[in-house]
Protein backbone atom coordinates (compact mmCIF):
# COMPACT_ATOMS: atom_id res chain seq x y z
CA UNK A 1 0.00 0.00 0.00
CA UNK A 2 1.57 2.90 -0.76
CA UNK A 3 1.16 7.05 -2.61
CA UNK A 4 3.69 8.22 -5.04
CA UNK A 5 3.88 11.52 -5.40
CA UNK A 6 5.78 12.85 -8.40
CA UNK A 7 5.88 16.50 -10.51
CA UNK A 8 7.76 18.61 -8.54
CA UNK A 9 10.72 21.02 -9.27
CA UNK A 10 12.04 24.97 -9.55
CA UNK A 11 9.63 27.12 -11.22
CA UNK A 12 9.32 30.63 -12.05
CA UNK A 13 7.18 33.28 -9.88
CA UNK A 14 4.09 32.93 -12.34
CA UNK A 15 4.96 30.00 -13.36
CA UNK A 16 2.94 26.26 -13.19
CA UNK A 17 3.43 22.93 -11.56
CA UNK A 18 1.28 19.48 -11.90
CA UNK A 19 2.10 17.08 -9.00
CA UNK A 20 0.35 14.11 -9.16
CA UNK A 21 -0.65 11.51 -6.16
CA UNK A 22 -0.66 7.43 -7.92
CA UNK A 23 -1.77 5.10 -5.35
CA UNK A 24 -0.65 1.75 -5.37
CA UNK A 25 -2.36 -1.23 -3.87
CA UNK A 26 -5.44 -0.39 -2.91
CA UNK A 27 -8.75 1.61 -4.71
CA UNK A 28 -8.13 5.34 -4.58
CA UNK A 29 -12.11 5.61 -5.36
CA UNK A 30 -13.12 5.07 -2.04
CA UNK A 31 -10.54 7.50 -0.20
CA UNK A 32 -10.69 11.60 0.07
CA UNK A 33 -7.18 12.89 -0.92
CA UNK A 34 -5.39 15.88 0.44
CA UNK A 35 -2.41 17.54 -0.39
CA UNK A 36 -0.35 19.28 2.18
CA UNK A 37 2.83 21.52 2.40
CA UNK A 38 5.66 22.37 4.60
CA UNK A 39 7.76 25.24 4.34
CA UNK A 40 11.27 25.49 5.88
CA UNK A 41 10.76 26.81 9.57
CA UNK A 42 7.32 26.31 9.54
CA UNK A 43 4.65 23.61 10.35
CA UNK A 44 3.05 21.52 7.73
CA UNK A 45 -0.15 22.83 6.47
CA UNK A 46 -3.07 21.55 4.74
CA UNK A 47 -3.18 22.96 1.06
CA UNK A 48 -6.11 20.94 -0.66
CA UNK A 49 -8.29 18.41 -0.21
CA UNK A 50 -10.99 16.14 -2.47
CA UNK A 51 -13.48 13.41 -1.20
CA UNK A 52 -14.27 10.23 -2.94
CA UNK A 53 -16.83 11.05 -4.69
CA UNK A 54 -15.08 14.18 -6.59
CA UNK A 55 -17.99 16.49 -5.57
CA UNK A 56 -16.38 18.17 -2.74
CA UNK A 57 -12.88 19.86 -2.61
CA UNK A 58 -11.37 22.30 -0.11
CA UNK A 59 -8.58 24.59 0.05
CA UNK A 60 -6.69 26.84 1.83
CA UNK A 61 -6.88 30.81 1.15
CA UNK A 62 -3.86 31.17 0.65
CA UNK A 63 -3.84 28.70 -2.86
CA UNK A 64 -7.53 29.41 -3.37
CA UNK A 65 -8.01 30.36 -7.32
CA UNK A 66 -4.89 29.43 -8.10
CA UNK A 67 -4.20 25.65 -7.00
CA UNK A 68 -7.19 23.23 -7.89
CA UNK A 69 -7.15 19.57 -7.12
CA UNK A 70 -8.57 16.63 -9.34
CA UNK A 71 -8.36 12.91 -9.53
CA UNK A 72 -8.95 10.52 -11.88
CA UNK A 73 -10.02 6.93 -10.81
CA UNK A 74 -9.10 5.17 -14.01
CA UNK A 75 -5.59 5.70 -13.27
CA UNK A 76 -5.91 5.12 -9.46
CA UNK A 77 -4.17 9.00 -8.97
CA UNK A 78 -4.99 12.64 -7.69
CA UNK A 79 -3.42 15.79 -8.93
CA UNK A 80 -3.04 19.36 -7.70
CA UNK A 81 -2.42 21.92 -10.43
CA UNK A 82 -0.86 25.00 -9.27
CA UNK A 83 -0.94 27.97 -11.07
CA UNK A 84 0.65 31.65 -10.63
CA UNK A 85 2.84 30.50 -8.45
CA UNK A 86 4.75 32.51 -5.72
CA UNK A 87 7.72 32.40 -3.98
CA UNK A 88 5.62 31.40 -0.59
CA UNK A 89 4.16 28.36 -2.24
CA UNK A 90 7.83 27.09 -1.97
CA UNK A 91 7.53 23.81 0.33
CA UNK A 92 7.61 20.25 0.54
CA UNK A 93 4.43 19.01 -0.74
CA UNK A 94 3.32 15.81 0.61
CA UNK A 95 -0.11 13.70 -0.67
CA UNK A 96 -2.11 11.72 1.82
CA UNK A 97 -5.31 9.38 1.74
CA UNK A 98 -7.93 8.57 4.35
CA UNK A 99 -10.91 6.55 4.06
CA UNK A 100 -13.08 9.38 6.01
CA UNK A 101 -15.11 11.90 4.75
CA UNK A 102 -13.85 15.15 6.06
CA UNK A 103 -15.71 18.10 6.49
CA UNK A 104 -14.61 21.88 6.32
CA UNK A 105 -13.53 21.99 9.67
CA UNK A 106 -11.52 18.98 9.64
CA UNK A 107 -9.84 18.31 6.54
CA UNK A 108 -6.83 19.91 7.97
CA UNK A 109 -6.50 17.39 10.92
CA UNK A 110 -3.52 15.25 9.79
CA UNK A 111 -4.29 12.43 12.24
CA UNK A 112 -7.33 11.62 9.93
CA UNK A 113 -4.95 10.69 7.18
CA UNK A 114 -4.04 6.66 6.75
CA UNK A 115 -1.29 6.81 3.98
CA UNK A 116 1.25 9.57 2.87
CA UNK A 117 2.99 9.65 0.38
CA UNK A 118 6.74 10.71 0.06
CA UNK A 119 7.50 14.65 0.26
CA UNK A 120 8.78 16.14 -2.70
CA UNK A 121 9.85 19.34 -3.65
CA UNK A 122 8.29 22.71 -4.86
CA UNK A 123 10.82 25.74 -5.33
CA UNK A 124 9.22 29.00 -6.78
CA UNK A 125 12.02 31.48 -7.21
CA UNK A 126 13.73 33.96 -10.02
């Protein structure tokens, strides 16, 4: 059982990433994915967040209108496109799964989350 996370890299201010979230070993259908971030010197913070059935998605103000987060169940993987990009979206991002149904208030709460993937890296700079 395990999450992949791949797409990361140096990018531009302005500029655009994909990362993408492929879940091995078990059905990512049935799971709400979030993506989350952590920023040298600071805590790890939730960025995004979709539910199983697609319908609902969350994200922090900070990446609101500019990040949005998808998934696609025929290839078992979630994404987070992030667009006009900033120097302050520079982090490790990290994708996680759990088989709850968050709400608004509790997306954020990592201790909901069964599997993470591996952190990978985001740099936004000239």
């Amino acid at each position: 059982v395990q999450l992949q996370a791949s797409g990361g890299g140096l990018v531009h201010p302005g500029g655009s990433l994909k990362l993408s979230c492929a879940a091995s070993g078990f059905n990512l259908d049935y799971y709400t994915i979030a993506w989350f971030r952590q920023a040298p010197g600071k805590e790890r913070e939730g960025v995004s967040c979709i539910r199983g059935s697609g319908r609902s998605t969350f994200y922090a103000p900070s990446v609101k209108d500019r990040f949005t987060i998808s998934r696609d169940k025929s290839k078992n993987t979630a994404y987070l496109q992030m667009n006009s990009l900033k120097p302050e979206d520079t982090a490790v991002y990290y994708c996680a799964a759990t088989i709850t149904s968050p709400i608004l208030s509790t997306w954020k709460s990592e201790d909901i989350y069964n599997y993470w993937g591996q952190g990978i890296q985001v740099t936004v700079s000239s």
